[in-house]
Protein backbone atom coordinates (compact mmCIF):
# COMPACT_ATOMS: atom_id res chain seq x y z
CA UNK A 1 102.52 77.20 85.83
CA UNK A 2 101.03 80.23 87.93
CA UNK A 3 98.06 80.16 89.70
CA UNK A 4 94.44 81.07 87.76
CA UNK A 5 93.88 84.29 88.35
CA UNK A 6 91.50 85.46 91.44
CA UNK A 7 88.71 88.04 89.93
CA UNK A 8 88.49 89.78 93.90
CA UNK A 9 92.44 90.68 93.68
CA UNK A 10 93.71 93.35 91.36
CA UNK A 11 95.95 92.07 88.63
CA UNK A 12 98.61 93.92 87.39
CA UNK A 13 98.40 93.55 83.42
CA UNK A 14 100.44 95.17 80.82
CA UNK A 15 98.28 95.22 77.77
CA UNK A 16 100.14 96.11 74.55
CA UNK A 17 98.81 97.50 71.05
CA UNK A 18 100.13 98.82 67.74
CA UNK A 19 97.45 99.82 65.43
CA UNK A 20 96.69 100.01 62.04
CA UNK A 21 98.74 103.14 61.39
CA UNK A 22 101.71 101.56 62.73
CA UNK A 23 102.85 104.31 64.64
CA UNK A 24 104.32 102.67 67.58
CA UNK A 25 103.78 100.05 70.49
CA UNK A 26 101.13 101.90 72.62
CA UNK A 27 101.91 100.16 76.19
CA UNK A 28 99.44 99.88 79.15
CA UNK A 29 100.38 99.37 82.55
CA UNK A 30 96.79 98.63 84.16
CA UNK A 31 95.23 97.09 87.73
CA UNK A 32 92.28 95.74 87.11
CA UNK A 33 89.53 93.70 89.87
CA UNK A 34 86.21 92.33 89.33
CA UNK A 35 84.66 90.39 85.91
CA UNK A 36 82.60 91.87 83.84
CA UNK A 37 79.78 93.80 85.42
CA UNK A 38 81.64 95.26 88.24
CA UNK A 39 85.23 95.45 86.34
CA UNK A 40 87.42 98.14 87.84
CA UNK A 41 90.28 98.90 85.95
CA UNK A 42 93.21 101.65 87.12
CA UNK A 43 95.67 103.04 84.53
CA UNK A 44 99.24 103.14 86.24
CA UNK A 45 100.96 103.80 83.37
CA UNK A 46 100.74 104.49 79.60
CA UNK A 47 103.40 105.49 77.09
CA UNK A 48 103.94 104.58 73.40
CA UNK A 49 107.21 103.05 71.98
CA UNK A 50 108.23 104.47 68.34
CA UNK A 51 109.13 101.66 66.16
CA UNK A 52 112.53 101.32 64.92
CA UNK A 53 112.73 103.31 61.66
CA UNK A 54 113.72 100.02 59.56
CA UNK A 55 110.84 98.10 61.23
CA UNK A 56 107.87 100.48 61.18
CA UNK A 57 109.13 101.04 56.70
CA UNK A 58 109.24 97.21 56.65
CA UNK A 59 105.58 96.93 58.29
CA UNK A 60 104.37 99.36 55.98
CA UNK A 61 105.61 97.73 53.03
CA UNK A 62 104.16 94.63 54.41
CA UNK A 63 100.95 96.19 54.79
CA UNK A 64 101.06 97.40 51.37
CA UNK A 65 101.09 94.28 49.84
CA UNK A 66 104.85 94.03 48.99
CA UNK A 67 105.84 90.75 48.21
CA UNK A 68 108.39 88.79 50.80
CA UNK A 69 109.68 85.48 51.66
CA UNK A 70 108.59 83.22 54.67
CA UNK A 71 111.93 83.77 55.78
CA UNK A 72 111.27 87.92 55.61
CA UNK A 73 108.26 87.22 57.17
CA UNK A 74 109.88 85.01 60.22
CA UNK A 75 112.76 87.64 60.83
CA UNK A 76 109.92 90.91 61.14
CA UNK A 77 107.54 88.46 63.01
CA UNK A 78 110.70 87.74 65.78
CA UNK A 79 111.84 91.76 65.52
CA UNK A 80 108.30 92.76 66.02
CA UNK A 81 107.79 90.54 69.10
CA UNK A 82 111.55 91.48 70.44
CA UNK A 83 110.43 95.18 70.14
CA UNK A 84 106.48 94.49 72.22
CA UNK A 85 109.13 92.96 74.59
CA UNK A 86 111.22 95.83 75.49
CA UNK A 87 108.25 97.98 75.72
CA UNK A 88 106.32 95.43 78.51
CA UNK A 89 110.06 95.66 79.98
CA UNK A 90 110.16 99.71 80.32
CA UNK A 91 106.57 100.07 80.94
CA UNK A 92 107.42 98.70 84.08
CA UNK A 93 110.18 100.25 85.04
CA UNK A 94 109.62 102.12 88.72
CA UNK A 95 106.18 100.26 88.99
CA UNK A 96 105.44 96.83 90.78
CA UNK A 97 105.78 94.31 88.30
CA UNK A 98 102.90 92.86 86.18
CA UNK A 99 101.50 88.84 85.93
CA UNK A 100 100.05 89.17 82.96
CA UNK A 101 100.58 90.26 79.48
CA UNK A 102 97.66 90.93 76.44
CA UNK A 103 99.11 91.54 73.26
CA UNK A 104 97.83 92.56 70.34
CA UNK A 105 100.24 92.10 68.02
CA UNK A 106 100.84 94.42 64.81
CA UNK A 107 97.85 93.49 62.32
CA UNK A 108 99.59 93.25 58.52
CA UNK A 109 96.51 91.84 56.71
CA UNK A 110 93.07 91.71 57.34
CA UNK A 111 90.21 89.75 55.30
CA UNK A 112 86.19 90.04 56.45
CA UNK A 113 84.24 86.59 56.15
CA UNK A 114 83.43 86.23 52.57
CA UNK A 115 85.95 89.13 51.25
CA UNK A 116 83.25 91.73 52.69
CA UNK A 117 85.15 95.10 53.18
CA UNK A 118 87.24 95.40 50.38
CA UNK A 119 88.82 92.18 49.60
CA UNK A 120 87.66 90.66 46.33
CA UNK A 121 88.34 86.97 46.43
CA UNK A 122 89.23 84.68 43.33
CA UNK A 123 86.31 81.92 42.64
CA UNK A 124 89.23 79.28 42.96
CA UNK A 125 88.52 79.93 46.80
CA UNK A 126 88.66 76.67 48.69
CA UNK A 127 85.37 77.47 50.25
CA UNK A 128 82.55 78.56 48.96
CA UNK A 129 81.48 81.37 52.04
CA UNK A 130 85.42 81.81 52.97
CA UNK A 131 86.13 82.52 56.75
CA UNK A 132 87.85 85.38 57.52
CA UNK A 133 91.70 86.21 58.50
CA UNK A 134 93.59 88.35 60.27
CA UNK A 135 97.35 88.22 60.83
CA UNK A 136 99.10 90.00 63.95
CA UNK A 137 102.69 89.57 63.81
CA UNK A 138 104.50 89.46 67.07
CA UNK A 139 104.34 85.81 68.61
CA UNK A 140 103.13 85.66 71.86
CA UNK A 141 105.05 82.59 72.84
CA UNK A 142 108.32 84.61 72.60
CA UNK A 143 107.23 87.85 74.50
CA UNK A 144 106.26 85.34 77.51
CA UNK A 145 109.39 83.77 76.88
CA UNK A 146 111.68 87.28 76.92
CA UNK A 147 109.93 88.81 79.22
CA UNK A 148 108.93 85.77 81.80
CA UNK A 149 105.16 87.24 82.25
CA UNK A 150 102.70 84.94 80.99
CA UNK A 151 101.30 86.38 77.97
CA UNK A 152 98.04 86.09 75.77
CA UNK A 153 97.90 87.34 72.12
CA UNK A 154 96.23 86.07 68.87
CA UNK A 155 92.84 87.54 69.96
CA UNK A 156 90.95 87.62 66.90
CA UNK A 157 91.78 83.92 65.59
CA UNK A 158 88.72 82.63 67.75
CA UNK A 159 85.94 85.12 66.97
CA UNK A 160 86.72 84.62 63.18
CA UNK A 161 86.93 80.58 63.40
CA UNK A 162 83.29 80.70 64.36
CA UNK A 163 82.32 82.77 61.09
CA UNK A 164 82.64 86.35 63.11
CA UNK A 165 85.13 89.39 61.39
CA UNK A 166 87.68 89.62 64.63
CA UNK A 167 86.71 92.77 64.74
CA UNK A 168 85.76 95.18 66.82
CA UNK A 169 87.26 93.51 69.76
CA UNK A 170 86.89 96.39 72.34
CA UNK A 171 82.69 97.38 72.80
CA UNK A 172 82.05 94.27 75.20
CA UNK A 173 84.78 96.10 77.44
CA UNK A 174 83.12 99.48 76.59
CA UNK A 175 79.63 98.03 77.51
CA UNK A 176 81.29 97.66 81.01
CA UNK A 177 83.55 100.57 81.41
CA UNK A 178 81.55 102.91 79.43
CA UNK A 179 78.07 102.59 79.56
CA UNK A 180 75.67 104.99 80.91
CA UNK A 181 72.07 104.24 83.17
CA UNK A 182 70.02 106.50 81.09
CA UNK A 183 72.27 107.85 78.10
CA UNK A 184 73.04 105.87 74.47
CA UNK A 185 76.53 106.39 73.78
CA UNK A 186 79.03 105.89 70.29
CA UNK A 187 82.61 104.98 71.58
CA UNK A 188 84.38 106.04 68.52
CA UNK A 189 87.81 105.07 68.13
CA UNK A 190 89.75 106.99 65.30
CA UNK A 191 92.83 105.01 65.13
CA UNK A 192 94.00 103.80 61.18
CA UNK A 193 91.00 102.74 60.86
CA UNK A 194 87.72 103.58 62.78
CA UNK A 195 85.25 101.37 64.83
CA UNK A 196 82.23 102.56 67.05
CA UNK A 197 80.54 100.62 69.83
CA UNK A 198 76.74 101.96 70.27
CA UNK A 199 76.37 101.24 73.95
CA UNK A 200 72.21 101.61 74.62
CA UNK A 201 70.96 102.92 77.85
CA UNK A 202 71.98 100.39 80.70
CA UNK A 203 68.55 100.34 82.10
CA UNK A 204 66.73 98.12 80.23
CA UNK A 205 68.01 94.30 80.85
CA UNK A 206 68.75 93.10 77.02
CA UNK A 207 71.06 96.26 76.35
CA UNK A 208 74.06 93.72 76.23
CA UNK A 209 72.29 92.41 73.20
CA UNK A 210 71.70 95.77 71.55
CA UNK A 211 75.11 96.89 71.30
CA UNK A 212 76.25 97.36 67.68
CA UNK A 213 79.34 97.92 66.67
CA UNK A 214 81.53 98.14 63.53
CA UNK A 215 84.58 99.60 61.44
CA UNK A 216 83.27 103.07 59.99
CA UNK A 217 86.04 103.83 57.45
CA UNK A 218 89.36 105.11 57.37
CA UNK A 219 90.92 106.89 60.49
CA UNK A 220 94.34 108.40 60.82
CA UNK A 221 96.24 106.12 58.06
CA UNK A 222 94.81 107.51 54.80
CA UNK A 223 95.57 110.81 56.59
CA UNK A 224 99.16 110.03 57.37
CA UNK A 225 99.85 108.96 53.94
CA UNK A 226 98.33 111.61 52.49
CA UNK A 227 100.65 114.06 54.79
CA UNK A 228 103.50 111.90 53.98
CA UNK A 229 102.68 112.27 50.14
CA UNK A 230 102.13 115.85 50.56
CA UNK A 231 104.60 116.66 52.17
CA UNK A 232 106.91 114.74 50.36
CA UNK A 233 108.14 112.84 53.40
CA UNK A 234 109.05 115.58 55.31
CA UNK A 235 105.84 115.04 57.86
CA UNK A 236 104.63 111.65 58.94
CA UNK A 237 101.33 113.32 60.15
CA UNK A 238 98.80 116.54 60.63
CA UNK A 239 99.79 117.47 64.10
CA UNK A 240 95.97 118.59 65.95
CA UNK A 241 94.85 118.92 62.37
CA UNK A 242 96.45 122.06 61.76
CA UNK A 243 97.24 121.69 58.28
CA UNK A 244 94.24 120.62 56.98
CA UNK A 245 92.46 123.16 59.34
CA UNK A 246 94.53 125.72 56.55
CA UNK A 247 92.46 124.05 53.95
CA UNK A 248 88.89 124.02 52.38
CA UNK A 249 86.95 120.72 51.91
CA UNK A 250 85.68 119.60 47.86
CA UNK A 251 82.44 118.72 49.61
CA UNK A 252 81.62 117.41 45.39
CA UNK A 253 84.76 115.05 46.19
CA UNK A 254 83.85 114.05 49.66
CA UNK A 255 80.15 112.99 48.32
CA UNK A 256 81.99 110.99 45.35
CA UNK A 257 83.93 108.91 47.91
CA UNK A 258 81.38 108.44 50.36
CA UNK A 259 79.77 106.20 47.08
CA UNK A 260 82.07 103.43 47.79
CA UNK A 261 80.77 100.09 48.42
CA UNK A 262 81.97 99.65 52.05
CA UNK A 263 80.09 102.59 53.62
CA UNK A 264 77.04 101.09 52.01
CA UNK A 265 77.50 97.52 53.63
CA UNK A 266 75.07 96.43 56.44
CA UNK A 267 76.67 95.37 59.75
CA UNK A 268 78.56 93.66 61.04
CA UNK A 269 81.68 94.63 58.61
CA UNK A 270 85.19 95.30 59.08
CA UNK A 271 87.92 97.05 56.84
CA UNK A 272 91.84 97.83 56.71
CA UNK A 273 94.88 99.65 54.88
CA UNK A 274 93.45 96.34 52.21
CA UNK A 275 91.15 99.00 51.22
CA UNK A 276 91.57 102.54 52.97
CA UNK A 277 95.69 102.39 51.90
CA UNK A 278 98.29 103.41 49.58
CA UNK A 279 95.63 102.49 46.37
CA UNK A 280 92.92 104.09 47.63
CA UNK A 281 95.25 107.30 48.25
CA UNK A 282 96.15 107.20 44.72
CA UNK A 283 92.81 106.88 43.65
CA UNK A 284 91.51 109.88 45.59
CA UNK A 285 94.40 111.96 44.27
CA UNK A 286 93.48 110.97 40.76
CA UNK A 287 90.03 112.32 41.33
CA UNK A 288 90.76 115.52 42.83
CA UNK A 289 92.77 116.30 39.66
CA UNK A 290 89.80 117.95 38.11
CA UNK A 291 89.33 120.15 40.89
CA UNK A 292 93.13 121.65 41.02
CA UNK A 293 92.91 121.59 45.25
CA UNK A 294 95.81 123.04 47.26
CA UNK A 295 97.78 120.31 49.50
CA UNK A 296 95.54 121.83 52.44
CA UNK A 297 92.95 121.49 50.69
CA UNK A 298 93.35 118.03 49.41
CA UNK A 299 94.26 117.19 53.33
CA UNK A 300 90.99 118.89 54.43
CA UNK A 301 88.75 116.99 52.04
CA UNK A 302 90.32 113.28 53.00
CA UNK A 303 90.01 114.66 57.26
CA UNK A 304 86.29 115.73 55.85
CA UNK A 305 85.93 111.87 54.37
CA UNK A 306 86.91 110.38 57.79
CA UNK A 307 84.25 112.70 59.79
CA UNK A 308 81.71 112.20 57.18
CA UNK A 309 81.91 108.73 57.30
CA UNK A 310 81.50 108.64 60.47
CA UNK A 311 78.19 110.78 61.00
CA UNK A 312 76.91 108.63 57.47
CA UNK A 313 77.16 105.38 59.34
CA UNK A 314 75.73 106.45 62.31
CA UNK A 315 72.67 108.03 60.48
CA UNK A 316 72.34 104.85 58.49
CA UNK A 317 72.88 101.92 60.56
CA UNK A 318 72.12 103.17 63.98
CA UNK A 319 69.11 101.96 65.36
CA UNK A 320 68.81 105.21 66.54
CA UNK A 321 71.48 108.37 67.23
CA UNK A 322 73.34 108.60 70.45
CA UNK A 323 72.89 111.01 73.00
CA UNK A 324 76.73 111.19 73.37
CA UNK A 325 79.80 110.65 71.20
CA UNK A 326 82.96 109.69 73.25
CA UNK A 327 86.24 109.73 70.87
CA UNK A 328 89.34 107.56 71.74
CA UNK A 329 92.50 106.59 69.71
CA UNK A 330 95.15 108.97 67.78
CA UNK A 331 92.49 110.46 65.90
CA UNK A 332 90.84 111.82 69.40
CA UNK A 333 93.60 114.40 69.49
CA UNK A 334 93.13 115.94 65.51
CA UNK A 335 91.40 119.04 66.62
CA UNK A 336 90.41 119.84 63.18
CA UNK A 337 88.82 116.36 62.99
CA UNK A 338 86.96 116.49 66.19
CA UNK A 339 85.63 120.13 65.27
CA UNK A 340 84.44 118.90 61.85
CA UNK A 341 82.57 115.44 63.43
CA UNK A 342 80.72 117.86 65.73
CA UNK A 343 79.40 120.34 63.04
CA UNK A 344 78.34 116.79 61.39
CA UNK A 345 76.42 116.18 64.14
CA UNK A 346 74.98 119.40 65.78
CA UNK A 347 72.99 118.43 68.84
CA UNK A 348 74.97 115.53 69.83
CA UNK A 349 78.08 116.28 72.50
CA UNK A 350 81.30 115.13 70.67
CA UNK A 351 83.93 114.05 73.38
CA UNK A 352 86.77 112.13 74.22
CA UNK A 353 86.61 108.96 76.55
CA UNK A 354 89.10 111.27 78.91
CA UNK A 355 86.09 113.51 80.24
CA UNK A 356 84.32 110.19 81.48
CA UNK A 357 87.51 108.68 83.47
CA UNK A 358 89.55 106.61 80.58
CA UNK A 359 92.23 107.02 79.16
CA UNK A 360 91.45 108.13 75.38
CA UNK A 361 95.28 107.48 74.05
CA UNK A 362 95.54 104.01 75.68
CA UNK A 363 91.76 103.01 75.83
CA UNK A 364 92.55 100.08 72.96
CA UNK A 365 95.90 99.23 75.08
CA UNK A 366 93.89 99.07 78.28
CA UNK A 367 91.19 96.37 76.16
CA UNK A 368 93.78 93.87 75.70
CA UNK A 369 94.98 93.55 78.79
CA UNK A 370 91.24 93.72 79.66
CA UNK A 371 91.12 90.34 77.36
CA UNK A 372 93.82 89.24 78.58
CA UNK A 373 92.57 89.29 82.33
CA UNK A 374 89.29 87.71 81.14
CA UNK A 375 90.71 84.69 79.03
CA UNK A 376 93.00 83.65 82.17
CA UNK A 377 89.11 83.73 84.05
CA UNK A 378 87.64 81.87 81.47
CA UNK A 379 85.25 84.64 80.69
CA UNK A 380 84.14 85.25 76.79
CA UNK A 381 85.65 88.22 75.14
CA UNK A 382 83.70 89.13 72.09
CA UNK A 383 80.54 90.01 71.59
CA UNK A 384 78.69 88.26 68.62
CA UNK A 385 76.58 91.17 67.97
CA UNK A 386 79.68 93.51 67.36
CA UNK A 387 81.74 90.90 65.31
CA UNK A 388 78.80 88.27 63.81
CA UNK A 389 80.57 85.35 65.34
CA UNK A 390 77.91 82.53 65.96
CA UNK A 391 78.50 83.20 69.91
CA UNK A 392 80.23 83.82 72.24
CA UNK A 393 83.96 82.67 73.09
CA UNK A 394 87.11 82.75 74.76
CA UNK A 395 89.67 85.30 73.40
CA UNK A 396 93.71 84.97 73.17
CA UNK A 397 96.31 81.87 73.28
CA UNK A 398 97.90 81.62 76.91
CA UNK A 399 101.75 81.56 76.79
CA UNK A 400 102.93 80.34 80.01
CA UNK A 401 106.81 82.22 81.16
């Protein structure tokens, strides 16, 4: 068995992610010192590792709802793990090796406590407030075992086993990394789906306790299907926005969608492609029927759904509006998407997390090897104000080499 970990020495961690638009393995290679109040964290290296083609359509279909067999289920769970392997192999190829591994795993279904974002559950339930669930494929047990680094995944399973959604994971590391003496903050990531952290000012001593933090909506994956529909599989996504930049919004549309029952649901809540996914697509192309739209136009009204849903939830459920909006994930790079967030919200800065020192494509990949370097310390991951858990509690399942 190693050693525990010593929080004075920098650890070399390797914290791996794919998201809920399954576009790859986004791969980490971070040093990181300290706990949680003076955690220090370097980025060595960062690159993302396309999926196999096979894989990434058997995810999707997975993800979709398709029906499969335990032993289906057993042969992507071993391919997926095989694959966060290789890229925790070649992320560290030319670099000092790493001691640790976080991984994520590739989520394939998510349910909120009590069916709450989507999820309609049958009254044959065998409890009568269920729990939530989350599934990430990609077993920790064989990564350690491939790759002999001692590895930590199946983050969420502890944060929901004490009544809290799993999810967001990240704003206790974005309290640390991120916040700001004097300035509020939203650390928006736009990956599939999108999650802010409102960090308060630092300055007064309960701001730890003031953090919200939730799932705003759909991100890049209704977009990418919607390209991928559009496009009739010839695109798998709006490079910088630039199609739907070609486009006009159906603001009447927009205004229909943002109806729907999630955006109205109080914090804490969490969502997935269980909602925001290949039904919902359908739906939205049923209802833009009526108004005949152009594909550029039907692409610019679902981008306009993502940013609107965004500013809604921070004008509704903010305690109050942050001086600063730092952007993170895929979505971070859709130009179009950025510009129509900041007309959205006019006297609020809308960056990335890049302009304050981290890394805005591998911010989420950085977190779980964050988690991962805090569970081998014994120090709480979530934060019970972000996900409603009943406290606080240690993240991840340690896999010894």
């Amino acid at each position: 068995m190693q050693p525990t970990l010593q929080a004075a020495v920098p650890t070399r961690v390797i914290g791996l992610i794919s998201g809920t638009s399954v576009d790859g393995i986004d791969a980490a290679l971070v040093d990181i010192s300290g706990t949680d109040f003076d955690l220090k964290i370097e980025l060595v290296a960062g690159t993302t590792y396309p999926y196999p083609a096979e894989l990434r359509a058997k995810i999707l279909a997975v993800c979709a709802g398709e029906a499969i067999s335990m032993a289906e289920l057993a042969e992507i769970d071993d391919a997926i793990a095989f694959t966060f392997a290789q890229a925790a192999q070649n992320i560290q190829i030319d670099h000092q090796p790493a001691t640790l591994i976080g991984s994520h795993g590739q989520t394939v279904y998510h349910r909120p406590p009590g069916g709450r974002g989507g999820e309609i559950l049958t009254s044959h339930s065998l409890l009568s407030t269920p729990l939530g669930y989350s599934l990430q494929l990609g077993r920790g047990e064989l990564i350690a075992h491939l790759t002999r680094i001692t590895t930590v995944s199946n983050f969420r399973a502890a944060d929901i086993a004490i009544g809290g959604h799993g999810a967001p994971l990240v704003p206790r590391i974005d309290a640390f990394l991120l916040s700001h003496l004097e300035e509020g903050r939203c650390i928006q990531n736009i990956g599939g789906i999108g999650n802010v952290a409102y960090i308060p000012p630092r300055q007064n001593g309960d701001w730890l306790e003031k953090i919200r933090a939730w799932d705003t909506g759909p991100g890049n994956s209704l977009l990418d299907l919607a390209v991928e529909h559009l496009s009739a599989g010839v695109k798998t996504y709006d490079e910088n926005g630039d199609w739907a930049a070609s486009g006009t919004p159906c603001y009447p549309l927009v205004e229909q969608w943002l109806s729907q029952d999630y955006f109205h649901l109080p914090p804490p809540k969490s969502t997935g492609r269980e909602l925001f996914g290949v039904a919902y697509l359908h739906q939205c192309l049923q209802d833009a029927e009526a108004y005949q739209l152009s594909p550029a136009d039907m692409l610019a009204t679902l981008t306009e759904l993502t940013a609107a849903s965004i500013a809604h939830s921070y004008q509704t459920f903010l305690p109050q509006m942050p001086q600063r909006v730092l952007l993170c994930g895929g979505g971070s790079r859709n130009l179009y998407l950025k510009q129509r967030l900041q007309l959205l919200l006019p006297s609020i800065p809308v960056l990335t997390t890049d302009e304050v020192g981290l890394n805005a494509d591998f911010k989420e990949a950085i977190a779980f090897a964050v988690l991962a370097y805090w569970r081998n310390l014994d120090i709480p991951g979530n934060l019970p104000t972000a996900t409603g858990a009943s406290q606080e509690v240690l993240l991840g399942e340690i896999h010894q080499a």
